[in-house]
PDB file of N, CA and C in Angstrom:
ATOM      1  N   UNK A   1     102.165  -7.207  37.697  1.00  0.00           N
ATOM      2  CA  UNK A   1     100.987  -6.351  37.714  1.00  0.00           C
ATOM      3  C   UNK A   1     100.618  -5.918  36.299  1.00  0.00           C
ATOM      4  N   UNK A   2     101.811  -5.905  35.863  1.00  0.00           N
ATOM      5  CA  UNK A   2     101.425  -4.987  34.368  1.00  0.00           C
ATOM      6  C   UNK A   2     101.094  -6.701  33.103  1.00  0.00           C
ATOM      7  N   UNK A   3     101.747  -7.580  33.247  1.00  0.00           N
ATOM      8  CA  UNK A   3     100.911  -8.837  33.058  1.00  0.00           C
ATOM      9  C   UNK A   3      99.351  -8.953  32.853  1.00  0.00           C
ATOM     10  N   UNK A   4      99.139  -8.859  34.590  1.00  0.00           N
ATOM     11  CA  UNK A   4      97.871  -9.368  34.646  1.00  0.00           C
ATOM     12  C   UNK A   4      96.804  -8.113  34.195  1.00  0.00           C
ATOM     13  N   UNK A   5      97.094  -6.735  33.629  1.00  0.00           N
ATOM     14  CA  UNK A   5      96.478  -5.488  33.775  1.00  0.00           C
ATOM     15  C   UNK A   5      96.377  -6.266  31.791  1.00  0.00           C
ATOM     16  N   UNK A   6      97.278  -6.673  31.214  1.00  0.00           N
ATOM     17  CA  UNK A   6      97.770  -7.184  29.900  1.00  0.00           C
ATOM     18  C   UNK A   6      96.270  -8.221  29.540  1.00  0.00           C
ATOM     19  N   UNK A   7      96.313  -9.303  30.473  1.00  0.00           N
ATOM     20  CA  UNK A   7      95.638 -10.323  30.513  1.00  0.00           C
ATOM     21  C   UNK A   7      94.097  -9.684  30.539  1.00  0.00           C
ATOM     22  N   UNK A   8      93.725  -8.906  31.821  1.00  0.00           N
ATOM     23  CA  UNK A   8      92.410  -8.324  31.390  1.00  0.00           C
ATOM     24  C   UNK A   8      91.648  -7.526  30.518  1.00  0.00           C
ATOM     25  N   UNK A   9      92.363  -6.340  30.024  1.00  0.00           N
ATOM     26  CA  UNK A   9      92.668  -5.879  28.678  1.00  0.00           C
ATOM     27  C   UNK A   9      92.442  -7.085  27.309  1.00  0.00           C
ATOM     28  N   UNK A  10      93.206  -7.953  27.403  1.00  0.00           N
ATOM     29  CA  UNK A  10      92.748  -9.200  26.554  1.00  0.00           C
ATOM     30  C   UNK A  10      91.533  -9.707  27.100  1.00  0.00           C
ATOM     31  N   UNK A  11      90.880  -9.915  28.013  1.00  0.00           N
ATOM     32  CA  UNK A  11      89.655 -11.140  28.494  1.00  0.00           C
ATOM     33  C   UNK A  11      88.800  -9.846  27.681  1.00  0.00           C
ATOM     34  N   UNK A  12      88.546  -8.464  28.081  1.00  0.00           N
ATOM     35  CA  UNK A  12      87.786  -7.672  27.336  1.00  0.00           C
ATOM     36  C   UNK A  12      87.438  -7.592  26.029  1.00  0.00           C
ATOM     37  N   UNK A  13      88.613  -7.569  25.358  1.00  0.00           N
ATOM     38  CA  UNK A  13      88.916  -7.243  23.734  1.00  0.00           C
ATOM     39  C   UNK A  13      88.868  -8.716  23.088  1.00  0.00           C
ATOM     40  N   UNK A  14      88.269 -10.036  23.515  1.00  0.00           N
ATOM     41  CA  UNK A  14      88.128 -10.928  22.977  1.00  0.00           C
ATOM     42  C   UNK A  14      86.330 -11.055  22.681  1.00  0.00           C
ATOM     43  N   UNK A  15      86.433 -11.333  21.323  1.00  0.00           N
ATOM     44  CA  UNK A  15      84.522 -11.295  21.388  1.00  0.00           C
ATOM     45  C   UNK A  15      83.641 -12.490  22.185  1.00  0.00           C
ATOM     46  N   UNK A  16      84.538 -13.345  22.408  1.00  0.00           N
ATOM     47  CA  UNK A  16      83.977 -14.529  23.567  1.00  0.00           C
ATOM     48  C   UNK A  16      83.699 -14.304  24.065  1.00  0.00           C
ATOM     49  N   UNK A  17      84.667 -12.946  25.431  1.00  0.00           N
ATOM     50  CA  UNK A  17      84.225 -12.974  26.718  1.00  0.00           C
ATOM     51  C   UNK A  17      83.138 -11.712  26.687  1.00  0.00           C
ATOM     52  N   UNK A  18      83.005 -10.774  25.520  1.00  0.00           N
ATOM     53  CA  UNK A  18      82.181 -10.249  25.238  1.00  0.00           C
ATOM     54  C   UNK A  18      80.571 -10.468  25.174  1.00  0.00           C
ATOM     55  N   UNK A  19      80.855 -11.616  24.091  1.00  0.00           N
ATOM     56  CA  UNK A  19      79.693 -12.469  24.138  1.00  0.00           C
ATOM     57  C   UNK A  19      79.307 -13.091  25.297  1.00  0.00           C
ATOM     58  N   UNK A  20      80.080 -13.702  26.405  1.00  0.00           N
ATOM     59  CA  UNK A  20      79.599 -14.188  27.439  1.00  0.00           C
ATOM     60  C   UNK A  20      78.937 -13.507  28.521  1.00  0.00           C
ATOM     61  N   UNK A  21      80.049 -12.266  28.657  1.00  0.00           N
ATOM     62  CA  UNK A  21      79.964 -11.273  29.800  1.00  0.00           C
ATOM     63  C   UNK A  21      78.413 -10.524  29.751  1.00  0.00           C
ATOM     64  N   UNK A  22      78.278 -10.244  28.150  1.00  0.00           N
ATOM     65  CA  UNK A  22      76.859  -9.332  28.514  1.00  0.00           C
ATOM     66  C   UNK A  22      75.787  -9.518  28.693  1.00  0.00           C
ATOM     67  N   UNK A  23      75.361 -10.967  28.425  1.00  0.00           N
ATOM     68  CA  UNK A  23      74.144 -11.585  29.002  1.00  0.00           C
ATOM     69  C   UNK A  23      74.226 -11.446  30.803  1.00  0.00           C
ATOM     70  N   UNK A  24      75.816 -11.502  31.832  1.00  0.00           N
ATOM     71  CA  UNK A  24      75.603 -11.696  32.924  1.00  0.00           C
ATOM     72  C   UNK A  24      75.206  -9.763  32.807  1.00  0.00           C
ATOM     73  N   UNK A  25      75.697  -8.729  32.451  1.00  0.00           N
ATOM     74  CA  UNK A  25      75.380  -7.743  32.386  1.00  0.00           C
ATOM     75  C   UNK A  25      74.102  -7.049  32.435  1.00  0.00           C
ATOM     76  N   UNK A  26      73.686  -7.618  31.341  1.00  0.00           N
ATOM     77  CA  UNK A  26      72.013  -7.261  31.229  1.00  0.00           C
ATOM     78  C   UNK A  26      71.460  -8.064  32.295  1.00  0.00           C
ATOM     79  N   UNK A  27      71.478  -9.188  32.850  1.00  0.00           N
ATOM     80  CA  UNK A  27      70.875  -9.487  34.031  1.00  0.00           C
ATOM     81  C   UNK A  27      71.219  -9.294  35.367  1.00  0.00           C
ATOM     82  N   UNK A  28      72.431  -8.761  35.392  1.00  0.00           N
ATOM     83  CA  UNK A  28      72.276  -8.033  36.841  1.00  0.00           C
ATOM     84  C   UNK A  28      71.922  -6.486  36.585  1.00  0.00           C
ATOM     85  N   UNK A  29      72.148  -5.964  35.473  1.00  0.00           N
ATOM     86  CA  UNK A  29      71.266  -4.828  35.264  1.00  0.00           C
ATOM     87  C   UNK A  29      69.416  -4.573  35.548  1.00  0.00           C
ATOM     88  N   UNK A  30      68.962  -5.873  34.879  1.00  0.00           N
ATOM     89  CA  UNK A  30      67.534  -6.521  35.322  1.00  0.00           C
ATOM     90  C   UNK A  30      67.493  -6.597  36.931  1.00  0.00           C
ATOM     91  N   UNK A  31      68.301  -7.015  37.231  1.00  0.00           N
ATOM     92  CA  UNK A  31      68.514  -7.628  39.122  1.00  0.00           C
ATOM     93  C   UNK A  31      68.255  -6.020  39.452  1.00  0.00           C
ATOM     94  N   UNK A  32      69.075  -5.237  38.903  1.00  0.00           N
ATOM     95  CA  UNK A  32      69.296  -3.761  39.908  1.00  0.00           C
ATOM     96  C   UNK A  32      67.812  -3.260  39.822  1.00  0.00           C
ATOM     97  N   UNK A  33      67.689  -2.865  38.344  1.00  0.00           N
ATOM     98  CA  UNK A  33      66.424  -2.319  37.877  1.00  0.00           C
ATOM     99  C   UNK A  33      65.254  -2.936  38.836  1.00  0.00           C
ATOM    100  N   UNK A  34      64.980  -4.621  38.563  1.00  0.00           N
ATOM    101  CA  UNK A  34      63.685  -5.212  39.285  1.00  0.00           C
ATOM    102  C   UNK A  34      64.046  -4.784  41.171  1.00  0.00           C
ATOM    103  N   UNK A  35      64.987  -4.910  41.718  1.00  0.00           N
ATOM    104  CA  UNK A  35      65.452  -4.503  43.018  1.00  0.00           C
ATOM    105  C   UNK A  35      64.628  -2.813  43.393  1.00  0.00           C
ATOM    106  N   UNK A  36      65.619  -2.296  42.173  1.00  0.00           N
ATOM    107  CA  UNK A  36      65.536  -0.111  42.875  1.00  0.00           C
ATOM    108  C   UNK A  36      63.794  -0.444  42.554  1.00  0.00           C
ATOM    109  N   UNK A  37      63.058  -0.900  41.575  1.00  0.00           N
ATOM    110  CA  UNK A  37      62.041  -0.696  41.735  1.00  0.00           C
ATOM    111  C   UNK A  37      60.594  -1.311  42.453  1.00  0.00           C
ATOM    112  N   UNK A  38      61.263  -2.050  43.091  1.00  0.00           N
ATOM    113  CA  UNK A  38      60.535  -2.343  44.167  1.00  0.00           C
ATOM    114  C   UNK A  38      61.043  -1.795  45.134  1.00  0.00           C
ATOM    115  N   UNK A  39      62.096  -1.609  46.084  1.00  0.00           N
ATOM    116  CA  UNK A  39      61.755  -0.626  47.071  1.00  0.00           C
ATOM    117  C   UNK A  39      61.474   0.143  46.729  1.00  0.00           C
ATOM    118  N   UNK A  40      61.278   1.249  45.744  1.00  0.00           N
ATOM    119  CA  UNK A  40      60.509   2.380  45.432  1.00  0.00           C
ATOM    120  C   UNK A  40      59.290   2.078  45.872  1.00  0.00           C
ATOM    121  N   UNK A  41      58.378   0.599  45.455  1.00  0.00           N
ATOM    122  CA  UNK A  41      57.353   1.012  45.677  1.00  0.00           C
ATOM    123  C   UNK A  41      57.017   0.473  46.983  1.00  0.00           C
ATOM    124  N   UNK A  42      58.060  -0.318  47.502  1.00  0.00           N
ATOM    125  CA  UNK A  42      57.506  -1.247  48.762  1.00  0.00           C
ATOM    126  C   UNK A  42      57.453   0.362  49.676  1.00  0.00           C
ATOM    127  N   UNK A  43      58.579   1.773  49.512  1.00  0.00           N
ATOM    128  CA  UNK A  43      58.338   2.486  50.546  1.00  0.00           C
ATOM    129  C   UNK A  43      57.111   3.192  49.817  1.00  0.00           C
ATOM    130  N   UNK A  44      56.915   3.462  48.758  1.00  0.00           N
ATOM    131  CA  UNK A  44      55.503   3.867  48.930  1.00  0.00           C
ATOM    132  C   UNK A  44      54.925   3.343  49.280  1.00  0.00           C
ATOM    133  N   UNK A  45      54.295   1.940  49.162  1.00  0.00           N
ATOM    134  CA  UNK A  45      53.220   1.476  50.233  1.00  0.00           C
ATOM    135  C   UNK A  45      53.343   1.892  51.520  1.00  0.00           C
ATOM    136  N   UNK A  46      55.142   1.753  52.208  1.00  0.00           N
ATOM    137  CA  UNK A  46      55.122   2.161  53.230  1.00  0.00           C
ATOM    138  C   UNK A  46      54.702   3.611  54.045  1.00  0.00           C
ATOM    139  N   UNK A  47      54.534   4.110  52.575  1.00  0.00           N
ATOM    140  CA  UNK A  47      54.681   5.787  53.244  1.00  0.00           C
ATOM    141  C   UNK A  47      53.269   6.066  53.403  1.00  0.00           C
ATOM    142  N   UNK A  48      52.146   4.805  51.964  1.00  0.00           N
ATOM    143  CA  UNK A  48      50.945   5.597  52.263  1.00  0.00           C
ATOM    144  C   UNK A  48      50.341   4.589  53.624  1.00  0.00           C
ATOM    145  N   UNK A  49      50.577   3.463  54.349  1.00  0.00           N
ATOM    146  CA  UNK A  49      50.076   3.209  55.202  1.00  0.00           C
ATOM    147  C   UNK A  49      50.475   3.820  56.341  1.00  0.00           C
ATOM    148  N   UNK A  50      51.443   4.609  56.556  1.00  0.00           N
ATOM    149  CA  UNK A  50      52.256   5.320  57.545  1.00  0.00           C
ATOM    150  C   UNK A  50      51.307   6.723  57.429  1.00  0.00           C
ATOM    151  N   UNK A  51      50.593   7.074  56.195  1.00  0.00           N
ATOM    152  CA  UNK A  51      49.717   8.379  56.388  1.00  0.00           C
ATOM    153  C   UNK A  51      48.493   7.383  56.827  1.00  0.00           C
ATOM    154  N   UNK A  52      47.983   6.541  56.290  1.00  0.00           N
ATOM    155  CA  UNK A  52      46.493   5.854  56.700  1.00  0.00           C
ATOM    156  C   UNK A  52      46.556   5.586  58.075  1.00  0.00           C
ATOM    157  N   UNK A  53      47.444   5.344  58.530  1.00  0.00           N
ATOM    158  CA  UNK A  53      47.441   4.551  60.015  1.00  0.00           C
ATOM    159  C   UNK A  53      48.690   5.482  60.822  1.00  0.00           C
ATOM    160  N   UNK A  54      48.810   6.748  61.021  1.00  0.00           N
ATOM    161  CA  UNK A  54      49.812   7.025  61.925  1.00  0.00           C
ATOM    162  C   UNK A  54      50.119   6.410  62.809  1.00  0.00           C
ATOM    163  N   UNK A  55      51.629   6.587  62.722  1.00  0.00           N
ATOM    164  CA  UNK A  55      52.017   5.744  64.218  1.00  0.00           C
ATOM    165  C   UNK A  55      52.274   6.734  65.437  1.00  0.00           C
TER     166      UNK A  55
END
């Protein structure tokens, strides 16, 4: 356990996986961001056709 805790500690502190890792970073950061902000607005649409058209 204390190995593999060794090993990830290293995959971090190497500038490779640094360099590799933060491009996937910033794009699932993009993923979250483009995601939260569309349902934001998909429920606003939802909320203002839910006032235009009560159900």
């Amino acid at each position: 356990m204390k190995a593999k805790l060794g090993y990830v500690g290293f995959l971090f502190s190497s500038p490779v996986s640094v360099s590799v890792s933060f491009p996937w970073l910033f794009f699932v950061y993009s993923l979250l961001w483009f995601f939260s902000s569309f349902f934001s607005g998909l429920s606003l649409v939802f909320s203002c056709l839910g006032l235009a058209f009560p159900l």
